[in-house]
Protein backbone atom coordinates (compact mmCIF):
# COMPACT_ATOMS: atom_id res chain seq x y z
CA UNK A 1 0.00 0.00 0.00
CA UNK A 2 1.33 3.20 -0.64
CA UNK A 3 0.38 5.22 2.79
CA UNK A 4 0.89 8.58 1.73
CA UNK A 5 -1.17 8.52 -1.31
CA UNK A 6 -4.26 6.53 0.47
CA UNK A 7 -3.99 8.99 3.84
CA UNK A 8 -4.64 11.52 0.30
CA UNK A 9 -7.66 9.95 -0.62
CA UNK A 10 -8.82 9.18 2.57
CA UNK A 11 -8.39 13.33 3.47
CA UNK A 12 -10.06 14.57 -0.17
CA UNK A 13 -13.19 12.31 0.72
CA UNK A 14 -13.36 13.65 4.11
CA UNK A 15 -13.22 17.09 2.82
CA UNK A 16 -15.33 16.99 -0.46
CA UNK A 17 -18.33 14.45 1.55
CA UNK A 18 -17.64 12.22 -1.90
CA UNK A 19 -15.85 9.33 -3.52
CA UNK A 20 -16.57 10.38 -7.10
CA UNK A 21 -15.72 14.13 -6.26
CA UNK A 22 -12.47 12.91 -4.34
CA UNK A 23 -11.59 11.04 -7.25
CA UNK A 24 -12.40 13.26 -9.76
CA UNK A 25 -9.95 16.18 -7.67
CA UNK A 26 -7.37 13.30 -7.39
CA UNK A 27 -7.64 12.74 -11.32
CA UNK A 28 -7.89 8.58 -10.40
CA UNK A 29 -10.74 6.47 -11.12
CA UNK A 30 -13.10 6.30 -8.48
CA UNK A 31 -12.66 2.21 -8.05
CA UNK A 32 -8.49 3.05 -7.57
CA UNK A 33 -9.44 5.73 -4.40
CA UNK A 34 -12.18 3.23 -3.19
CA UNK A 35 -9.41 0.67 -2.15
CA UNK A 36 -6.86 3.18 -1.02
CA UNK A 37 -9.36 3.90 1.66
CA UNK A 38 -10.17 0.24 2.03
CA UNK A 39 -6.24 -0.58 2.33
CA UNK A 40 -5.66 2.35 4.98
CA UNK A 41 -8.38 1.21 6.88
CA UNK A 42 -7.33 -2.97 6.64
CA UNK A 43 -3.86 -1.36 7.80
CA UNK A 44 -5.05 0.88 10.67
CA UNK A 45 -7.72 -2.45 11.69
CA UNK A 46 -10.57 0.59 11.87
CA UNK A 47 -13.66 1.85 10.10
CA UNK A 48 -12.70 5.71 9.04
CA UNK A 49 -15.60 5.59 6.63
CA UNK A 50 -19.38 4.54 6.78
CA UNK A 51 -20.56 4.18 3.12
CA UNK A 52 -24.19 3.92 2.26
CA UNK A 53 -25.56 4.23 -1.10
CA UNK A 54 -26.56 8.21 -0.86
CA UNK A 55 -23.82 9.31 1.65
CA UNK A 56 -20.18 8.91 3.15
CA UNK A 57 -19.93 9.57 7.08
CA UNK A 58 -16.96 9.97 9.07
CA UNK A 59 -16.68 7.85 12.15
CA UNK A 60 -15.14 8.59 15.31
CA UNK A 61 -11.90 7.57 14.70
CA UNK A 62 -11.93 9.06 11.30
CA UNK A 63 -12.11 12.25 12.48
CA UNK A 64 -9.49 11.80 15.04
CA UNK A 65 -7.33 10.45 12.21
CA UNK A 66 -7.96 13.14 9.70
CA UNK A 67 -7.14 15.94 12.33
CA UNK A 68 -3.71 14.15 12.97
CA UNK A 69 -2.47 12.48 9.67
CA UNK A 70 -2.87 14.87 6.84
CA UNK A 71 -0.32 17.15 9.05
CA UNK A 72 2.36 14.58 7.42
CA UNK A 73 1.04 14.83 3.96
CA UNK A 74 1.69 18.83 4.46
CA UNK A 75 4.96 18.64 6.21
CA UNK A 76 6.51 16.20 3.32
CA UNK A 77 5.16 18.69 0.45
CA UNK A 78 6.65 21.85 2.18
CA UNK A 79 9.76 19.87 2.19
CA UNK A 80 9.48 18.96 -1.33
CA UNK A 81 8.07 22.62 -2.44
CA UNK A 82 11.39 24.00 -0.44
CA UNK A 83 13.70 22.37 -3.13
CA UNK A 84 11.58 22.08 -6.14
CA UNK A 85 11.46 25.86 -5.64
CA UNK A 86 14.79 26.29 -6.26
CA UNK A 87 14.40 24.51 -9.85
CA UNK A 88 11.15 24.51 -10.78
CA UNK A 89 8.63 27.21 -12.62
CA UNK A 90 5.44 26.43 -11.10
CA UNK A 91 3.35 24.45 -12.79
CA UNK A 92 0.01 22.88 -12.58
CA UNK A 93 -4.00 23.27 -12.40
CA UNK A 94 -5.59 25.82 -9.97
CA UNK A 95 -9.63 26.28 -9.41
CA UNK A 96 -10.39 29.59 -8.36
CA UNK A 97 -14.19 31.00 -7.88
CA UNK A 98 -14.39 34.79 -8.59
CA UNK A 99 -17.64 37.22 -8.37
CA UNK A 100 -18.95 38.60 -11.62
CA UNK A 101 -17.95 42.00 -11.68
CA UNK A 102 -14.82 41.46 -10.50
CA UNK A 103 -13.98 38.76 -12.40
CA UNK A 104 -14.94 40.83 -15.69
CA UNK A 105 -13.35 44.35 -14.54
CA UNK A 106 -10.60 43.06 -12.06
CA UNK A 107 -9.31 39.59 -12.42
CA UNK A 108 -9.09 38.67 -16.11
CA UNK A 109 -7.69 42.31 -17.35
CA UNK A 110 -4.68 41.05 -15.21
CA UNK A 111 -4.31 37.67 -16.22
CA UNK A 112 -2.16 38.09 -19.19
CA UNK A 113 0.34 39.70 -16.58
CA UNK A 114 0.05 36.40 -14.62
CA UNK A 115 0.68 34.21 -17.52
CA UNK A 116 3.71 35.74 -18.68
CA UNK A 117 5.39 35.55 -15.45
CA UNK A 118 4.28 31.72 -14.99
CA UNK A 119 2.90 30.41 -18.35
CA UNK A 120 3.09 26.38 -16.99
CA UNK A 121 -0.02 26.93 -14.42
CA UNK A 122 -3.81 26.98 -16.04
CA UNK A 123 -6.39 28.31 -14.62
CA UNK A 124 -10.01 27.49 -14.08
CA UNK A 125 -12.31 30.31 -13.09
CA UNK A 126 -15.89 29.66 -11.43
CA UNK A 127 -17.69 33.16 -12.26
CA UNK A 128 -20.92 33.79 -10.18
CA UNK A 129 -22.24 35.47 -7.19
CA UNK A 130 -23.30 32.28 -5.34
CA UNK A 131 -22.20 30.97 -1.99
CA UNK A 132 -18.96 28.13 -2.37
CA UNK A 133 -18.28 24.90 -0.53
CA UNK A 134 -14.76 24.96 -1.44
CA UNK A 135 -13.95 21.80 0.27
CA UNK A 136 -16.79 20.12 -1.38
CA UNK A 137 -16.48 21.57 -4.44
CA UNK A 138 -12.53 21.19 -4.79
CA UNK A 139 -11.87 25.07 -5.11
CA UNK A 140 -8.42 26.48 -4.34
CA UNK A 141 -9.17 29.88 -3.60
CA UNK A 142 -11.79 32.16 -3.35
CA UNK A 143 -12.32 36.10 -4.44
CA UNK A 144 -14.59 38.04 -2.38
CA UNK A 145 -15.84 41.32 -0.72
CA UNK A 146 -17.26 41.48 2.25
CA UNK A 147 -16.91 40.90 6.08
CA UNK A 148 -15.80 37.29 6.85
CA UNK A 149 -18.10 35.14 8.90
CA UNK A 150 -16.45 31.35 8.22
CA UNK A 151 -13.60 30.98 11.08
CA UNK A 152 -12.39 27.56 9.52
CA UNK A 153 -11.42 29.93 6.45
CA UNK A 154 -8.08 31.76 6.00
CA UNK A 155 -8.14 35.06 4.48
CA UNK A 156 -5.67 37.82 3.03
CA UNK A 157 -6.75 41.25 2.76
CA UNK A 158 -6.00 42.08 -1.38
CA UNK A 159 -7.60 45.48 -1.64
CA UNK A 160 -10.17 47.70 -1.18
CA UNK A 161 -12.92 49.06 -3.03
CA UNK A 162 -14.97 52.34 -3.44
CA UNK A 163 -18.65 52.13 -3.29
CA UNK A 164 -20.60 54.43 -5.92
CA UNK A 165 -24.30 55.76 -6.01
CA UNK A 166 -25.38 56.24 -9.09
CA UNK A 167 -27.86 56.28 -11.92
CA UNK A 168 -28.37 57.43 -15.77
CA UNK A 169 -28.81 61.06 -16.92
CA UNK A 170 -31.78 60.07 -17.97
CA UNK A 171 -33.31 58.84 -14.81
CA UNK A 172 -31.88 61.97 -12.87
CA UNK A 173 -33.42 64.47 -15.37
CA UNK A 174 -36.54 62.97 -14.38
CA UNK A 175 -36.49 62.13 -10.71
CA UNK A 176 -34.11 65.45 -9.67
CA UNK A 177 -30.58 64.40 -7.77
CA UNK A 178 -30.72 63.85 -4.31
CA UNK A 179 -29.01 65.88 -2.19
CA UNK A 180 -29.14 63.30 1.06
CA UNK A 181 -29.55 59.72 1.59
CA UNK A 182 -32.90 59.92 3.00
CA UNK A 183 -34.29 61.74 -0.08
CA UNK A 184 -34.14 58.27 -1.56
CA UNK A 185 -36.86 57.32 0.34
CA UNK A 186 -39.43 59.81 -1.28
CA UNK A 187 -40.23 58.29 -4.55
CA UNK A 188 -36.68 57.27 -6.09
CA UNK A 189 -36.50 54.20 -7.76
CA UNK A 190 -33.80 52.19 -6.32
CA UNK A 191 -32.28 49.02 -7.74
CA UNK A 192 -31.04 46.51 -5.22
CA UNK A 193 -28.82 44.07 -5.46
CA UNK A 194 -30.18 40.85 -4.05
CA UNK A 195 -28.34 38.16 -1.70
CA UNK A 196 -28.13 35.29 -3.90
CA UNK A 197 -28.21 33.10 -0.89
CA UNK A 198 -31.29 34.77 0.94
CA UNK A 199 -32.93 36.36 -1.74
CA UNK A 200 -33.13 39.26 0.91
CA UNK A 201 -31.80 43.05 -1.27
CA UNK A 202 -28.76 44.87 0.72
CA UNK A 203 -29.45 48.07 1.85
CA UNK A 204 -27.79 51.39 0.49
CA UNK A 205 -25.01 52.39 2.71
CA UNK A 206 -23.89 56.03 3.13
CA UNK A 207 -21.34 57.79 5.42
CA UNK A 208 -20.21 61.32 6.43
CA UNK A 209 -18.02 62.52 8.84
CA UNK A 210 -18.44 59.39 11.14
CA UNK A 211 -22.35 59.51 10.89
CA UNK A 212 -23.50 56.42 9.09
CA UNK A 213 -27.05 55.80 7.25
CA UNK A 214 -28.58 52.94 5.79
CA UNK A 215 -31.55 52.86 3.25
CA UNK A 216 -34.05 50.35 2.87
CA UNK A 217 -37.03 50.69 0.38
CA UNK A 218 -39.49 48.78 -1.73
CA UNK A 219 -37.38 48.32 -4.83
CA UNK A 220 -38.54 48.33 -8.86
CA UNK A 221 -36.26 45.58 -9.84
CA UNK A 222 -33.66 43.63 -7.64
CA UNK A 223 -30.63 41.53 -9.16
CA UNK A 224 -28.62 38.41 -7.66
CA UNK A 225 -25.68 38.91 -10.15
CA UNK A 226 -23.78 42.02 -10.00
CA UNK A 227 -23.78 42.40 -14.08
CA UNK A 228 -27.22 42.25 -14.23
CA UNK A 229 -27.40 44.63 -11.08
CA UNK A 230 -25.03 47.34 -13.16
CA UNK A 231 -26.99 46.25 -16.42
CA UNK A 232 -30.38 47.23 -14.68
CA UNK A 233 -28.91 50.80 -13.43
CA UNK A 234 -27.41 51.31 -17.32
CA UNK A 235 -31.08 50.75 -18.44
CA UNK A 236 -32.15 53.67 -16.47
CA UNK A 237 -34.38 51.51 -13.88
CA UNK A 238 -33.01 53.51 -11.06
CA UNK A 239 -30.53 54.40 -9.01
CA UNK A 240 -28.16 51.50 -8.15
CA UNK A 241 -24.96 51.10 -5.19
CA UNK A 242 -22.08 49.46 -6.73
CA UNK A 243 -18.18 49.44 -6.81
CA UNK A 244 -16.62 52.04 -8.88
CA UNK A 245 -14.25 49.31 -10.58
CA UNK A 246 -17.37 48.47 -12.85
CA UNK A 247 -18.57 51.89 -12.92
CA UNK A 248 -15.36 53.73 -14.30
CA UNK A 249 -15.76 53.51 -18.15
CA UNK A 250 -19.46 54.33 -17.95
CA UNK A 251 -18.77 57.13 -15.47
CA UNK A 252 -16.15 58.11 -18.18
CA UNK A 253 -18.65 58.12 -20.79
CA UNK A 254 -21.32 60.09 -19.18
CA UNK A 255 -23.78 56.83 -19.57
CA UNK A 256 -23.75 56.92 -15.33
CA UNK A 257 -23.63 60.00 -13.13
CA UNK A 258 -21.87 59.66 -9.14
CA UNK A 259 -24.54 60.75 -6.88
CA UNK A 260 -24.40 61.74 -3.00
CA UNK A 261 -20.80 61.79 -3.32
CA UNK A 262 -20.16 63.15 0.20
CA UNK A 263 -22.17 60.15 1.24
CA UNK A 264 -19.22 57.26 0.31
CA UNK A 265 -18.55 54.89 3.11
CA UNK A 266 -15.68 53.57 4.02
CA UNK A 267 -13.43 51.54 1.60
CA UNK A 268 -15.02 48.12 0.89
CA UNK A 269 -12.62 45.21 1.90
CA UNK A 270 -11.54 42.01 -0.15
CA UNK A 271 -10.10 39.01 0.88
CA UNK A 272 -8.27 36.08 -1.16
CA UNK A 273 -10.18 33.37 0.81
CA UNK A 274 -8.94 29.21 1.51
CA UNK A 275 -9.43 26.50 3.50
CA UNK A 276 -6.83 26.16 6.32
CA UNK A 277 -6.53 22.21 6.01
CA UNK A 278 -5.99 22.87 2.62
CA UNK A 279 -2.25 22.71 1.97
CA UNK A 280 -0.57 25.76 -0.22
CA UNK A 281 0.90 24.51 -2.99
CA UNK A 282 3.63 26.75 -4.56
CA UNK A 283 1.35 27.15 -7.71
CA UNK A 284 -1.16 28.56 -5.46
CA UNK A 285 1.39 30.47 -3.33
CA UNK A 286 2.23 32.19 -6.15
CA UNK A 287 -0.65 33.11 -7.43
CA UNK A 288 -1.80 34.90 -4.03
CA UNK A 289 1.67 37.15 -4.22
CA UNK A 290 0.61 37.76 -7.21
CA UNK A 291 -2.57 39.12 -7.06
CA UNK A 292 -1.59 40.82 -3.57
CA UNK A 293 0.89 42.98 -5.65
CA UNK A 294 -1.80 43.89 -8.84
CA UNK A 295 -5.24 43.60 -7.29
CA UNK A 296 -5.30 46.65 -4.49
CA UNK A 297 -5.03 49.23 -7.47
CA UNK A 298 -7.22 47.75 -9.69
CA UNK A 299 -10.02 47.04 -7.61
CA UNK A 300 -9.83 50.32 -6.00
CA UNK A 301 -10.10 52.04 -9.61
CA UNK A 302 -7.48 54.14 -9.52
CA UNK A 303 -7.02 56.66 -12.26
CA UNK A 304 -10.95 57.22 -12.32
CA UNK A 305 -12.88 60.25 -13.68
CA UNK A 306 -15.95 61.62 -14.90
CA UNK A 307 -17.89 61.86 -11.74
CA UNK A 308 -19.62 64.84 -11.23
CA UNK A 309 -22.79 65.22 -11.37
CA UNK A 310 -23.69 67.81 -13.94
CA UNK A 311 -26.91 70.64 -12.96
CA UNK A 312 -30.04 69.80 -14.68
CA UNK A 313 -32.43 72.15 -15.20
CA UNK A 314 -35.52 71.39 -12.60
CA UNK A 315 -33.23 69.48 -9.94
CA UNK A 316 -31.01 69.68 -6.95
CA UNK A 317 -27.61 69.12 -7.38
CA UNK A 318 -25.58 66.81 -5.26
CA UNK A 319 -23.65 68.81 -2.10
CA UNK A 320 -21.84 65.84 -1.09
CA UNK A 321 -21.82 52.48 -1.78
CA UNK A 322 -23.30 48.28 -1.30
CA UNK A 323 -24.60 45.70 -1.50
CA UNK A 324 -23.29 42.54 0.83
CA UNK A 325 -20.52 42.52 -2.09
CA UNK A 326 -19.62 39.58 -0.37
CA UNK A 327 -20.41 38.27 -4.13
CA UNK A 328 -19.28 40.22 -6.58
């Protein structure tokens, strides 16, 4: 039996709840993992696994096992990475799940950077706003703003964004331009953006001078994907609260106009999110230096203009940011 490669199964079942998906991460057929894990346990003389026909559970002792084994899997690898380091590009297959907007505006523009420098790792990107099981569904790494509420997850601050109100000249020729948040209340169509795990909109979030306001209303349309929730404010539907990264070319443009300006709230964090029983392999080591170098500016939108908010005739012009974003 080779011990180090069943204690690998046996760990990738554990964490992905699945033979077929632990075999399928493993790239080995499903009836090859299926005696590892039979072999480990004949060696060990104890059940790790109870197999039924619609689910795996971990015994008792596989727990205890898993907690205390896989440490020896990650020790030999950090060996290994330590000298293959020294003579080796990186190489190999990375999974990484990514939020619309940023994945269109942020991560892709500055993947042909990360391919030059290491051209012998691919990439595969799962874009959407959803909620991920990365242990179940085999992802490396994660992309996301927000605040962090999973404790079993390790996460590196990569940048911060700016939070925008805005809407179409259009709609603000109509409806006049708010002046404060709470004028959004009185007959403003607002555009939410919707949790796509709840279904519940986030409110509009505004900030001045250490006083902080949040805005909940009856929306016309609300969005679960963060294009569709910039496509909807682009349409003129209303008045929408996104990051400024997907606003700047349409800002630029004069397509979208920056309202309540004075109102922005604080800088929006994101995090490069993994498990922490997930061993960092140098393909995936790399990769987070990486982006930690590139991402703050990009996602910040530096070098943005074209936000004022021009005087129409009939309104008030702006004196002077989100949804959850945990997605996008």
């Amino acid at each position: 039996m080779d011990q180090l490669l069943a204690i690998k199964a046996f760990s990738r079942v554990v964490e992905s709840g699945s033979f077929t998906r632990a075999a399928d991460s493993l790239n080995m057929p499903k009836a090859t993992l299926s005696k590892l894990v039979q072999e480990l346990e004949a060696h060990l003389s104890v059940r790790l696994l109870q197999r039924t026909t619609r689910r795996v559970t971990v015994t008792a002792e596989g727990h205890e096992y898993y907690e205390k084994a896989p440490r020896i899997l990650h020790d030999l690898e950090d060996i290994d990475a330590c000298f293959n380091a020294l003579r080796q590009k990186p190489r190999g297959h990375l999974r990484i799940d990514v939020g619309g907007s940023t994945a269109r505006d942020v991560l892709i523009p500055l993947l042909p950077d990360f391919f030059a420098r290491y051209p012998d790792i691919t990439l595969d990107l799962g874009v959407s706003d959803r909620p991920v099981d990365m242990i179940s569904e085999s992802v490396d790494c994660v992309i996301r703003g927000g605040p962090l509420a999973d404790s079993s997850l390790i996460a590196r601050l990569i940048g911060q964004a700016t939070l925008v109100t805005c809407a179409t000249p259009a709609y603000l020729k109509a409806n006049g331009v708010p002046a404060y948040p709470d004028e959004l209340r009185n007959g403003h169509r607002l555009v939410s953006y919707l949790s796509p795990q709840t279904g519940r909109p986030f409110p509009f979030r505004f900030e001045r001078q250490g006083e902080k306001t949040e805005i909940v209303t009856p929306h016309r349309i609300g969005v679960n994907e963060s294009n569709g929730h910039l496509a909807a404010g682009l349409a003129g539907l209303g008045i929408i609260q996104t990051f400024s990264y997907c606003l700047t070319p349409f800002l630029q443009q004069g397509r979208m106009v920056e309202i309540l300006q004075a109102w922005r709230p604080a800088g929006y964090p994101f995090h490069l999110v993994y498990p922490q029983n997930r061993h960092v392999t140098q393909r995936l080591r790399v990769f987070i230096d990486w982006l930690v170098a590139c991402f703050p500016a990009k996602v910040a939108g530096e070098g943005e203009s074209g936000t004022g908010v021009p005087d129409f005739p009939g309104s008030v012009t702006a004196v002077g940011g989100v949804t959850k974003g945990a997605q996008q």
